[in-house]
N, C-alpha and C. Protein backbone atom coordinates (compact mmCIF):
# COMPACT_ATOMS: atom_id res chain seq x y z
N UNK A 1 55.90 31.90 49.94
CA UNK A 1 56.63 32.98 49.30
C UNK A 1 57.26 32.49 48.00
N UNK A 2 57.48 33.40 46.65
CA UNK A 2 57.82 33.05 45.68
C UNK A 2 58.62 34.20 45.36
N UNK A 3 59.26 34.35 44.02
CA UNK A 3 60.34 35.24 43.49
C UNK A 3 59.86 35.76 42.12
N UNK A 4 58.88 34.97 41.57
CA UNK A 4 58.06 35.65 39.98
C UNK A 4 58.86 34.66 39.27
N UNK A 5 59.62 33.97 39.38
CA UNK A 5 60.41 32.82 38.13
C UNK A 5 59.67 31.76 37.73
N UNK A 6 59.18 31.94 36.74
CA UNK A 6 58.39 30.76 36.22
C UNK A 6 58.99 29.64 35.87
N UNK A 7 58.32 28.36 36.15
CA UNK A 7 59.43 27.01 36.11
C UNK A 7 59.08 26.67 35.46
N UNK A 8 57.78 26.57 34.82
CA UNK A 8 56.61 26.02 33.67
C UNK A 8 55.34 26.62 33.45
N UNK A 9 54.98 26.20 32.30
CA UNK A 9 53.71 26.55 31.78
C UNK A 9 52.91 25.00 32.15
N UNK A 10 51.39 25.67 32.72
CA UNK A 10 51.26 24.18 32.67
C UNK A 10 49.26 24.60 32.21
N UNK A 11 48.46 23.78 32.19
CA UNK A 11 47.22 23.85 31.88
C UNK A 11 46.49 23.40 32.24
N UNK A 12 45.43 23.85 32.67
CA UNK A 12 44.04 23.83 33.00
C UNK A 12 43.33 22.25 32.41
N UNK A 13 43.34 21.14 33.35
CA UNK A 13 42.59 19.74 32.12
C UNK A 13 41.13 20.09 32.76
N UNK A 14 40.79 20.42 33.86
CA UNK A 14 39.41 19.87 34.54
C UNK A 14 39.47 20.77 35.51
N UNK A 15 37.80 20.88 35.74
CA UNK A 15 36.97 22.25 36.92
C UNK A 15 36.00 21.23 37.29
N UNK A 16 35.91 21.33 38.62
CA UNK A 16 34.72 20.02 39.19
C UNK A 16 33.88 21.22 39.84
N UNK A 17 32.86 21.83 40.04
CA UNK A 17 32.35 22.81 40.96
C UNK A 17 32.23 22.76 42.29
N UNK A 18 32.63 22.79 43.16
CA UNK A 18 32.04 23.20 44.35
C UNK A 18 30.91 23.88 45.38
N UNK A 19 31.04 23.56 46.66
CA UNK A 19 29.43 24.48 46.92
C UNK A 19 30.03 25.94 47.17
N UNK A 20 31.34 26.51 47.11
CA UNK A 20 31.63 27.62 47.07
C UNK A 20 32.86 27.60 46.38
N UNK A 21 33.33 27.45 45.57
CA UNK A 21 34.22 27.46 44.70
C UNK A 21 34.40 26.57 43.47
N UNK A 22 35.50 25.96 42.79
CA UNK A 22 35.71 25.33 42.65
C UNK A 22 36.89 24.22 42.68
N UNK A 23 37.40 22.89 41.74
CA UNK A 23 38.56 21.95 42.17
C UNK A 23 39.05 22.07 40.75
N UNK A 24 40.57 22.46 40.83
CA UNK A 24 41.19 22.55 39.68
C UNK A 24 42.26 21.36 39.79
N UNK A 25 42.25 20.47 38.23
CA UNK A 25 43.33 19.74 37.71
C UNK A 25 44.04 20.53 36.95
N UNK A 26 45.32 20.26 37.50
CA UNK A 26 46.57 21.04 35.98
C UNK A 26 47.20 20.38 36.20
N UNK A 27 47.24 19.81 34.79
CA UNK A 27 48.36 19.63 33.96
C UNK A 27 50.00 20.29 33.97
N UNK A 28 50.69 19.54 35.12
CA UNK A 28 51.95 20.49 35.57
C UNK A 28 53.07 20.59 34.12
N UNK A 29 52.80 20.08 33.18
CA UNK A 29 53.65 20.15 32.30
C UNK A 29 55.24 20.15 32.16
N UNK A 30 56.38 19.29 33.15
CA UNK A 30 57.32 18.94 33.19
C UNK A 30 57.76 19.50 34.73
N UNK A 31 56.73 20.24 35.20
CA UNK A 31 57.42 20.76 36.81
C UNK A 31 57.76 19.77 37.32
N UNK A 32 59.32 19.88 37.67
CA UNK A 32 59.47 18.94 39.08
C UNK A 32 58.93 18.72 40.19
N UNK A 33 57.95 17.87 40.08
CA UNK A 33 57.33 17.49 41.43
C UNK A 33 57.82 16.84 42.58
N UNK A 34 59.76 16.71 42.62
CA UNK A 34 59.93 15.32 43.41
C UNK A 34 59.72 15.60 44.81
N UNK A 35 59.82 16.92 44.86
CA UNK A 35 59.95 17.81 46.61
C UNK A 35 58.36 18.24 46.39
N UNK A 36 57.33 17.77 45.79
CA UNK A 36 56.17 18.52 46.05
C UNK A 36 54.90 17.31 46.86
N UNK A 37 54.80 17.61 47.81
CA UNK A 37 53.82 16.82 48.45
C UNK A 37 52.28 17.90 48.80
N UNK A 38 51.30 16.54 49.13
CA UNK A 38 49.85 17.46 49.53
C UNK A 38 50.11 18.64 50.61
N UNK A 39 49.82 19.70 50.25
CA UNK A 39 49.53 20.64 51.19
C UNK A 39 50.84 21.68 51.00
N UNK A 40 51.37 21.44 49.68
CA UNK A 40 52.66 22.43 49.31
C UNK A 40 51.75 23.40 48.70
N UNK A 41 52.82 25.17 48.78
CA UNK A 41 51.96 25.81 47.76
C UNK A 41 52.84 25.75 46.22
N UNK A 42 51.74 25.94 45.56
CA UNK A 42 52.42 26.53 44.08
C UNK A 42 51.73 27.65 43.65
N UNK A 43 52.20 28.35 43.02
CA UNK A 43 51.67 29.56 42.65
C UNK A 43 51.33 29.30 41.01
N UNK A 44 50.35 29.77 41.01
CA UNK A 44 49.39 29.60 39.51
C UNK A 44 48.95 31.02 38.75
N UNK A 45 50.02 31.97 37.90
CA UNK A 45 50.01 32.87 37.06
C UNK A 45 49.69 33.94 38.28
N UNK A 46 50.22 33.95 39.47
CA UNK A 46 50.48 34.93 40.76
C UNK A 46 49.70 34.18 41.67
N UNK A 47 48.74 33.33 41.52
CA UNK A 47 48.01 33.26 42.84
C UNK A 47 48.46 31.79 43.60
N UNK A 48 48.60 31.90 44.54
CA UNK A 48 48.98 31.23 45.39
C UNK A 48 47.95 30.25 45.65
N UNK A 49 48.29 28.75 45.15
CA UNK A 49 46.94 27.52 45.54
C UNK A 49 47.95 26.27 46.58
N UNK A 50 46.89 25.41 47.52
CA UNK A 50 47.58 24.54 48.31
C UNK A 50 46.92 23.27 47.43
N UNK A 51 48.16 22.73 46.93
CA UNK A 51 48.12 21.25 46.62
C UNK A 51 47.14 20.21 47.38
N UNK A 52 46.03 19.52 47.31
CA UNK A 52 44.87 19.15 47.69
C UNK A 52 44.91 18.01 47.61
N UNK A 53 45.78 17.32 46.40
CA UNK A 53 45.66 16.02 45.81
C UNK A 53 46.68 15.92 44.78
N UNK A 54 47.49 14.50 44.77
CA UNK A 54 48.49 14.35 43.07
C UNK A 54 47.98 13.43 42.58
N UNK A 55 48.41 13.40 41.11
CA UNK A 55 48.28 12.24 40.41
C UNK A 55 49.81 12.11 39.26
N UNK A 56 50.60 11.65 39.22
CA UNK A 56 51.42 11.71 38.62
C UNK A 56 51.73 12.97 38.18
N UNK A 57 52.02 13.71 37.19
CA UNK A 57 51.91 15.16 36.57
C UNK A 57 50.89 16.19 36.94
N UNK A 58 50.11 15.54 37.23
CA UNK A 58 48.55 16.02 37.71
C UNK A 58 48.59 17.09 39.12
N UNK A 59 47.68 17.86 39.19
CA UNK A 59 47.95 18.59 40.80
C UNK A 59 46.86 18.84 41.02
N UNK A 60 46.12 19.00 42.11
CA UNK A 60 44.94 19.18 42.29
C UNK A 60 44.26 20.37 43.43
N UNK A 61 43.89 21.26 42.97
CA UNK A 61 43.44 22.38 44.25
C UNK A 61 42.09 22.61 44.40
N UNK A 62 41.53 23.54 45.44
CA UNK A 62 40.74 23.61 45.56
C UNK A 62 40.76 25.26 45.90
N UNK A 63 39.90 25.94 44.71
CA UNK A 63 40.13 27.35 44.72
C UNK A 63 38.31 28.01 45.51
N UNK A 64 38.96 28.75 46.40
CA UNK A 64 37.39 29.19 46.76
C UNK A 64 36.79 30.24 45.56
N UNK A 65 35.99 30.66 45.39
CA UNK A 65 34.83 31.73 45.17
C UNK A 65 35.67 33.24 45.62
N UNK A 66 35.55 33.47 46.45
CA UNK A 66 36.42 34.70 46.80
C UNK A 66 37.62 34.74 46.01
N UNK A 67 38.49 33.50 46.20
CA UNK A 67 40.08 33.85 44.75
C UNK A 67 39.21 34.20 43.36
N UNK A 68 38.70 32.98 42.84
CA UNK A 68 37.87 33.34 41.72
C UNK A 68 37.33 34.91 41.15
N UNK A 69 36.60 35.31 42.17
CA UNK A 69 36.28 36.59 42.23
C UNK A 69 37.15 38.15 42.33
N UNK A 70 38.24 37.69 42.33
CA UNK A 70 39.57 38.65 42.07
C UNK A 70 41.12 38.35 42.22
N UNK A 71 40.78 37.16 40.61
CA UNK A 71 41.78 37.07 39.76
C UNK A 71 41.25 36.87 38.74
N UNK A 72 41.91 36.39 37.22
CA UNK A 72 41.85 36.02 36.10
C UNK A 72 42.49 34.90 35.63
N UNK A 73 42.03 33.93 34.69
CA UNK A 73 42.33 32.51 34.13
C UNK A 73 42.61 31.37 35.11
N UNK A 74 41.79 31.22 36.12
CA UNK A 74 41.83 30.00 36.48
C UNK A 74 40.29 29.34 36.56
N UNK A 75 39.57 30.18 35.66
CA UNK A 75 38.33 29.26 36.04
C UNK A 75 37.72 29.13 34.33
N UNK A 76 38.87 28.34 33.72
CA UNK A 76 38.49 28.25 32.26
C UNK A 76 39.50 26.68 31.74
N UNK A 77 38.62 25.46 31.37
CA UNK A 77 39.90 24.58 30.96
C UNK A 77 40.28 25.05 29.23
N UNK A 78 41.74 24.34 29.79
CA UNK A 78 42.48 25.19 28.34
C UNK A 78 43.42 25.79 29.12
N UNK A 79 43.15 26.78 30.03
CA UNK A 79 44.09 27.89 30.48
C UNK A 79 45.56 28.05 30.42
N UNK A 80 46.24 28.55 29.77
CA UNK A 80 47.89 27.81 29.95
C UNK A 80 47.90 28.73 31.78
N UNK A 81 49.12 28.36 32.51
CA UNK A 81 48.92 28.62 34.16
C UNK A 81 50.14 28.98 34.41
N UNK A 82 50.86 29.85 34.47
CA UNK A 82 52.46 29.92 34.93
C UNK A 82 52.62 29.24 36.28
N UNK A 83 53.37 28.44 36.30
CA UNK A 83 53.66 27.91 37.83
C UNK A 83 55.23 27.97 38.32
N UNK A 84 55.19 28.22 39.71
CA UNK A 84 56.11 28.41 40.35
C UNK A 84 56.09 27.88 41.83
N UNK A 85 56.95 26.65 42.12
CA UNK A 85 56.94 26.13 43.56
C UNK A 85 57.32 27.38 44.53
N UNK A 86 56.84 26.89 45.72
CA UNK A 86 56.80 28.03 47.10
C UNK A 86 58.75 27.77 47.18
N UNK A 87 59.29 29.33 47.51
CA UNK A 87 61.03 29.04 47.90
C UNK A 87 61.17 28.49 48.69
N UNK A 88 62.33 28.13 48.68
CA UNK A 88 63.32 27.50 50.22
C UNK A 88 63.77 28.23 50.59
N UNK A 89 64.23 28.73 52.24
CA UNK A 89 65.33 29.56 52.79
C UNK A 89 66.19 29.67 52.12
N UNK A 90 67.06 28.42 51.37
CA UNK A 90 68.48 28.46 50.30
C UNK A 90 68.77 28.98 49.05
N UNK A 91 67.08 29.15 48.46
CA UNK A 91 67.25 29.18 47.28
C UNK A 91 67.68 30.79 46.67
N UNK A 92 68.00 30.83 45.17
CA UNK A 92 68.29 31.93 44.63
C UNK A 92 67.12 32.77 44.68
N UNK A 93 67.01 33.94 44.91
CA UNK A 93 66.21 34.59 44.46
C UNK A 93 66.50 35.71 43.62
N UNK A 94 66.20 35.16 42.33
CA UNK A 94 66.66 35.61 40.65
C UNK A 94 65.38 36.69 40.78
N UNK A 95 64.03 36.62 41.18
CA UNK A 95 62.88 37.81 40.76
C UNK A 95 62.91 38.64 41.86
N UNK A 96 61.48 38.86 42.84
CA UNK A 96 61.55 39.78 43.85
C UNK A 96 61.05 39.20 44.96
N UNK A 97 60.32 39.36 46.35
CA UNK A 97 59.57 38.28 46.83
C UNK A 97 58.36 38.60 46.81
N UNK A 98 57.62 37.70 46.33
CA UNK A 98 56.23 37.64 45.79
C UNK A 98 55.45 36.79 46.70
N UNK A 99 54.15 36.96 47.10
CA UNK A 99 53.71 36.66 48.19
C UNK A 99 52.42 35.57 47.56
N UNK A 100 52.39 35.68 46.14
CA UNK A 100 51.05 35.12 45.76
C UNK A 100 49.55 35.32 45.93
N UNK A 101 49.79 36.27 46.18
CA UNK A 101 48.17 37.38 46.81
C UNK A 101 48.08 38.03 46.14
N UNK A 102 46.91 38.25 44.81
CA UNK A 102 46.43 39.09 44.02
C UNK A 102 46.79 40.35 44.67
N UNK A 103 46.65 41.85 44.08
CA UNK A 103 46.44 42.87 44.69
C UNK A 103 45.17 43.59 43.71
N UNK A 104 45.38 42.94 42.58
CA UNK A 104 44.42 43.69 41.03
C UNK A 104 44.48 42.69 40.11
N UNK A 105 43.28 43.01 39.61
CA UNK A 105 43.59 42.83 38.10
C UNK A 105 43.84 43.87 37.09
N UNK A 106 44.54 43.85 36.15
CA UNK A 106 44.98 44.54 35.25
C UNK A 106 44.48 44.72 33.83
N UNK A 107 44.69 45.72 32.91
CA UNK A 107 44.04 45.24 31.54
C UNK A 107 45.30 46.11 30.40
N UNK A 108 45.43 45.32 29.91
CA UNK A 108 46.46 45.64 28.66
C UNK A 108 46.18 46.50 27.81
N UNK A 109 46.68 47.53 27.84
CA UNK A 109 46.45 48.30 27.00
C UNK A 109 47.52 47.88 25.57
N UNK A 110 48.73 47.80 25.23
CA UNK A 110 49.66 47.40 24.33
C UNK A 110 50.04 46.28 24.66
N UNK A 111 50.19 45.18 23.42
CA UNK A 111 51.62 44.10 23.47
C UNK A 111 51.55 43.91 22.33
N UNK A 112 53.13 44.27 22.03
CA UNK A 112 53.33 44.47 20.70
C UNK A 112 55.54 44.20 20.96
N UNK A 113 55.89 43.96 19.41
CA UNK A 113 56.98 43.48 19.40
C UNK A 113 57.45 45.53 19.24
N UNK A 114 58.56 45.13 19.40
CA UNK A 114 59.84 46.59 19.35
C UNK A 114 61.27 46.04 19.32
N UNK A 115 61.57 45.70 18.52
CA UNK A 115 62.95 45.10 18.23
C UNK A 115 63.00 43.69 18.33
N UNK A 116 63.78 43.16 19.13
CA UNK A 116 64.26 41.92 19.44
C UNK A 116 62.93 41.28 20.90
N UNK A 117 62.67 42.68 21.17
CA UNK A 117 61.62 42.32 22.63
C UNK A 117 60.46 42.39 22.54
N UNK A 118 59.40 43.02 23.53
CA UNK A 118 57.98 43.07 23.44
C UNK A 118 58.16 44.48 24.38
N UNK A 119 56.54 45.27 24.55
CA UNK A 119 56.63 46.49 24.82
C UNK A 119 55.30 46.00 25.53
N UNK A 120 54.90 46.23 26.54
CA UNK A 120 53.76 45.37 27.21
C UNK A 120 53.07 47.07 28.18
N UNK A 121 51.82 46.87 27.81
CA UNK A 121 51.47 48.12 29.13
C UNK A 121 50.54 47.68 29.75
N UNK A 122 50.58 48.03 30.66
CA UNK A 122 49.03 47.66 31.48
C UNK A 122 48.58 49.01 31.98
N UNK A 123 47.22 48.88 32.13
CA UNK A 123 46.72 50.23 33.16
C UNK A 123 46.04 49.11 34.49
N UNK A 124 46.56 49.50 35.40
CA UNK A 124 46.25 48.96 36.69
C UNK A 124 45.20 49.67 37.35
N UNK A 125 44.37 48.93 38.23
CA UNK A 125 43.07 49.53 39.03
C UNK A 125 43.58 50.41 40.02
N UNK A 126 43.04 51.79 39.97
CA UNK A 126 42.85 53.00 41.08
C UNK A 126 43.39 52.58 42.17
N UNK A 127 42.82 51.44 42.85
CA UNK A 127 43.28 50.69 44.19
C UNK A 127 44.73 50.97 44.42
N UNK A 128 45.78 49.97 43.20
CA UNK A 128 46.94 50.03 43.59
C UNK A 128 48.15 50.71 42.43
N UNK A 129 47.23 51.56 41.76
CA UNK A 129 48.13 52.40 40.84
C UNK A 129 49.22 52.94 41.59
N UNK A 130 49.28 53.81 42.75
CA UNK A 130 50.03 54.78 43.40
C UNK A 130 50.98 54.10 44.39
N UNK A 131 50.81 52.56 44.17
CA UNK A 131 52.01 51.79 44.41
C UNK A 131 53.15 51.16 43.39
N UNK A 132 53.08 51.84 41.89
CA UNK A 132 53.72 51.33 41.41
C UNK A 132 54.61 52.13 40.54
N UNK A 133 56.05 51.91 40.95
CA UNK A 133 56.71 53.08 40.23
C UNK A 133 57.66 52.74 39.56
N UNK A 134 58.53 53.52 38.91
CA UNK A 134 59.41 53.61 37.47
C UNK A 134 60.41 52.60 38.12
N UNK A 135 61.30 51.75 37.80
CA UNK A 135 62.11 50.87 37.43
C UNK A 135 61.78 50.06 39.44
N UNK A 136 61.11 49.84 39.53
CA UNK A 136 60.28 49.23 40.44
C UNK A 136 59.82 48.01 40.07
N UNK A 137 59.60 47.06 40.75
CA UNK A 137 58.83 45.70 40.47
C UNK A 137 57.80 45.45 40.63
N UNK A 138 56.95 44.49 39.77
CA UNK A 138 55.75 44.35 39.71
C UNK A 138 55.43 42.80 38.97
N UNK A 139 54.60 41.95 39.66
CA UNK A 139 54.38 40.77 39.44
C UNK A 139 53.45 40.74 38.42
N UNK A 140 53.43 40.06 37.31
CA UNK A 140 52.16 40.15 36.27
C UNK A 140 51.93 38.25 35.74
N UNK A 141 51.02 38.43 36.19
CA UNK A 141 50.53 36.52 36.15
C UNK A 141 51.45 35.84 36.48
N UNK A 142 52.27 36.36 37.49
CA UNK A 142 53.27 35.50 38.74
C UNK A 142 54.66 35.97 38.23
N UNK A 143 54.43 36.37 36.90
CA UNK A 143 56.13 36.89 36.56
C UNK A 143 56.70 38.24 37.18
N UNK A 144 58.00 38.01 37.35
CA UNK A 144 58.42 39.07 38.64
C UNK A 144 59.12 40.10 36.55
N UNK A 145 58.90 41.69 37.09
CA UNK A 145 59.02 42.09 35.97
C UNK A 145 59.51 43.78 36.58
N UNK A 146 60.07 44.59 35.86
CA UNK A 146 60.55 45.57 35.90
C UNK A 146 59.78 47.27 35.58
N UNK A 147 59.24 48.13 36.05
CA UNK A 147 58.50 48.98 35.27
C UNK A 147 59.68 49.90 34.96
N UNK A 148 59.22 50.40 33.59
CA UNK A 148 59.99 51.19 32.98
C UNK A 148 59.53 52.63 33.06
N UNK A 149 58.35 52.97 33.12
CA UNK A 149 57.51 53.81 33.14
C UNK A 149 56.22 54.05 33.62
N UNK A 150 55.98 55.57 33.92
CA UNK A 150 54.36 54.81 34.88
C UNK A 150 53.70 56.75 34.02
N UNK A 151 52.31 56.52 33.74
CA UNK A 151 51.88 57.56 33.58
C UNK A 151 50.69 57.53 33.89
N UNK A 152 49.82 57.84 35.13
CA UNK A 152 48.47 57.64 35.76
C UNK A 152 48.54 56.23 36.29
N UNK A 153 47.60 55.35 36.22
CA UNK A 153 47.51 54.30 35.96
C UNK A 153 47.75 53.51 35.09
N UNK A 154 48.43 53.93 33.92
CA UNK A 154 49.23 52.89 33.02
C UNK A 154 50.91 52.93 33.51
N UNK A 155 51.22 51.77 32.90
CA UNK A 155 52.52 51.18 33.57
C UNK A 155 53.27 50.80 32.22
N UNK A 156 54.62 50.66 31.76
CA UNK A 156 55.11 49.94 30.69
C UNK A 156 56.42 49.10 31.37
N UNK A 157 56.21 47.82 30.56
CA UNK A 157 57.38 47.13 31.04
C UNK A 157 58.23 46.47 29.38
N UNK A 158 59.06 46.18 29.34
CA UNK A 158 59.66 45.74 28.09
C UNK A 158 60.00 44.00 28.75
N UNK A 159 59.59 43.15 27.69
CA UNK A 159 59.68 41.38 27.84
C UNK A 159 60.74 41.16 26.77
N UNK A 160 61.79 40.80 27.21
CA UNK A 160 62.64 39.93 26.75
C UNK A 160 62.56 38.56 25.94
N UNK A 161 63.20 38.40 24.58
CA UNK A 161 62.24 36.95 24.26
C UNK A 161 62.02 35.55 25.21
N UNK A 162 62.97 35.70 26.11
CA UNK A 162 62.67 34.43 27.04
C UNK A 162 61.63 34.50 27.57
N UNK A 163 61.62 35.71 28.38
CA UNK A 163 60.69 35.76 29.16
C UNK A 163 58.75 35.29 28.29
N UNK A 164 58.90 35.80 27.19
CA UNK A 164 57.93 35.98 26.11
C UNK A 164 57.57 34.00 25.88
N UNK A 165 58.84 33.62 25.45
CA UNK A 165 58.24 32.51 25.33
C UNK A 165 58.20 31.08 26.36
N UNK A 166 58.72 31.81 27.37
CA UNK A 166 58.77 30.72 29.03
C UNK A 166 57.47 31.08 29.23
N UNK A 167 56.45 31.58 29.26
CA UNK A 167 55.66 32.43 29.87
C UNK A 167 54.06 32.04 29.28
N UNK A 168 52.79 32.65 29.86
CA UNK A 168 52.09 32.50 29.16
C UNK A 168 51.80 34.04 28.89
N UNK A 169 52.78 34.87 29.08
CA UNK A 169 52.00 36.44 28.47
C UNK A 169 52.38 36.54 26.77
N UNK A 170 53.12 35.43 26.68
CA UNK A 170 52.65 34.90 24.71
C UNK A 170 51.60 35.56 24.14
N UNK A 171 50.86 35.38 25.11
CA UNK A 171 49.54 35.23 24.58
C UNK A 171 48.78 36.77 24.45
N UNK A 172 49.14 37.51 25.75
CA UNK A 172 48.50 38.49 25.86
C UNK A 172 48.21 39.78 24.21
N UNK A 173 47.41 40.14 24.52
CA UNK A 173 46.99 41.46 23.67
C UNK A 173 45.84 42.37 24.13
N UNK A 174 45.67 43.74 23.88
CA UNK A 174 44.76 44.68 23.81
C UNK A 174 43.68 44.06 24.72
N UNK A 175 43.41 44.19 25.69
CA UNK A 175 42.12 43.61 26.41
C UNK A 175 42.17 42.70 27.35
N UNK A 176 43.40 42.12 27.16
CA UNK A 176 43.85 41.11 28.06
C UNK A 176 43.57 41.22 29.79
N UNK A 177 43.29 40.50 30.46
CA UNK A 177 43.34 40.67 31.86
C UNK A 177 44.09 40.13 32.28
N UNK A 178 45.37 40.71 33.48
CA UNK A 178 46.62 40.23 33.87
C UNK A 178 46.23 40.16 35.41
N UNK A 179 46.87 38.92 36.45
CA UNK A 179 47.13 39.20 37.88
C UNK A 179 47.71 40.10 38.37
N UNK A 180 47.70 41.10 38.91
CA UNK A 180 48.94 42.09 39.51
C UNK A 180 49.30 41.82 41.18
N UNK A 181 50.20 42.00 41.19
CA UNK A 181 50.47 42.16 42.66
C UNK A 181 51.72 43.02 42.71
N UNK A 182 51.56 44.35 43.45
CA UNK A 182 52.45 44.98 43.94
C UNK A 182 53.11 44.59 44.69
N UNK A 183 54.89 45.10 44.74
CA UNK A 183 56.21 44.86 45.79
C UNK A 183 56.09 45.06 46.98
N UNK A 184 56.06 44.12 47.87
CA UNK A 184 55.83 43.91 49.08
C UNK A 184 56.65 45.16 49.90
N UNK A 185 57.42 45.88 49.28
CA UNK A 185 58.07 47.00 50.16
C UNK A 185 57.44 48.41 49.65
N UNK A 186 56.33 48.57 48.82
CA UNK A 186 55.48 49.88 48.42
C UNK A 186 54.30 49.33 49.49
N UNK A 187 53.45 48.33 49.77
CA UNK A 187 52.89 47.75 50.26
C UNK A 187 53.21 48.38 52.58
N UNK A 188 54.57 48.01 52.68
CA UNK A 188 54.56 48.71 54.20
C UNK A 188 54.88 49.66 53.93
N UNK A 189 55.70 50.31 53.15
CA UNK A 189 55.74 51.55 53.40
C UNK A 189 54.47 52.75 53.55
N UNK A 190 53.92 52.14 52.68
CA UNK A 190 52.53 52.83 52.71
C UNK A 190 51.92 52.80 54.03
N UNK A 191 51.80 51.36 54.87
CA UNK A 191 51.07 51.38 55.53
C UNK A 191 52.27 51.92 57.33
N UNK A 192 53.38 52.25 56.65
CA UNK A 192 53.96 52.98 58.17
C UNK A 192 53.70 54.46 57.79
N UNK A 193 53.34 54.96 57.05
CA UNK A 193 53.21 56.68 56.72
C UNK A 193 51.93 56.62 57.26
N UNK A 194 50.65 56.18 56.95
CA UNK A 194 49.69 55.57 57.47
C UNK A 194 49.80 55.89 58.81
N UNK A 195 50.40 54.60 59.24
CA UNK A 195 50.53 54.94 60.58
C UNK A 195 50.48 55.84 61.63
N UNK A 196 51.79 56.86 60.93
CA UNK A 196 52.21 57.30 61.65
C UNK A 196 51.33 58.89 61.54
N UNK A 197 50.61 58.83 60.45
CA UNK A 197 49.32 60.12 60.42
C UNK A 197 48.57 59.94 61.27
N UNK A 198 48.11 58.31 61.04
CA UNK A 198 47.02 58.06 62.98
C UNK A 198 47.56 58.43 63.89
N UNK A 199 48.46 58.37 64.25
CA UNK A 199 49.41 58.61 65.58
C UNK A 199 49.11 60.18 65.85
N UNK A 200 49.56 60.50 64.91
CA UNK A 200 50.04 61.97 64.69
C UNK A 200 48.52 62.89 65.02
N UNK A 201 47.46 61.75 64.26
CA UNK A 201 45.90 62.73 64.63
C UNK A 201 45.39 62.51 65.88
N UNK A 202 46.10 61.36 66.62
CA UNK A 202 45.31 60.49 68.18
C UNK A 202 45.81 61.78 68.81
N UNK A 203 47.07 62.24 69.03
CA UNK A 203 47.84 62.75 69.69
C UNK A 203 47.64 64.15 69.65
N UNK A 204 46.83 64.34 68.07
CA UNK A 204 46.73 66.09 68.17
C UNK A 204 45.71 66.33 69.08
């Protein structure tokens, strides 16, 4: 479990292939590793990977074919990677709780500056549009983030300069593909209304 707080940017050095996936080196780029041993998770721009192997700064996973196949930027070296260690029972939780499980990918329609901030939109896939609503949370390449607005399947959120330059959505523009993962409490609710329609049809 995670909160969307990014601790670092870190990057993509090396892809070794696999017979169904592949093995990623990153470059943790100043993350504190002192509490991180083999078989911890970290979360990599939302998705959740288990530590495989260290090397000093170095981290090493092993991503299957199936992650690959629905997410974005981890199968490119270069990649900058938002990372975020798995919480502790103790810790703050400053974002939302984030589970590290893709739900979509996303595609940017705007990122563009508006004052002092950024104005960011995404239109999210059919799948999990109708889970995401106005001043509601929503994870975007692991960052825990706020919607301001929702119209169909597009979404707008406003980035703060921190957030802008802690981050790798720096980068984003027009075309961009983002991780999404919807708030784990649109997520049951859905599935107790659900429910309770099966119930409701067993019984009629």
């Amino acid at each position: 479990m995670f909160s969307g707080i990014v601790a670092a940017v870190g990057r993509i050095e090396h892809i070794e292939p696999l017979a169904d996936g592949i093995r990623l080196t990153v470059d943790t780029n100043g993350l504190d590793l002192s509490d991180v041993i083999v078989g911890d998770s970290v979360a990599h721009s939302g998705v959740c990977l288990t530590v495989v192997e260290m090397n000093g700064l170095r981290l090493k996973y092993d991503v299957s074919r199936e992650t690959l196949n629905c997410t974005v930027g981890l199968d490119a070296v270069g990649n900058e990677v938002n990372l975020e260690k798995a919480l502790r029972l103790a810790d703050r939780l400053g974002g939302h709780l984030v589970t590290g499980h893709v739900d979509g990918v996303g595609e940017v329609v705007k990122f563009a500056p508006v004052g002092e901030s950024h104005e960011l939109v995404i239109r999210a896939p059919a799948a999990i549009a109708g889970y995401i609503a106005k001043k509601g949370s929503i994870t975007v390449n692991g960052v825990s983030l706020t919607v301001n607005r929702v119209e169909g399947r597009d979404f707008w959120i406003n980035l703060i300069p921190h957030t802008v330059a802690m981050t790798n959505l720096k980068h984003l523009q027009a075309g961009s593909k983002v991780n999404l993962e919807i708030d784990l409490i649109a997520r049951y609710v859905e599935r107790m209304l659900a429910w309770r329609s099966e119930e409701a049809a067993a019984q009629g």
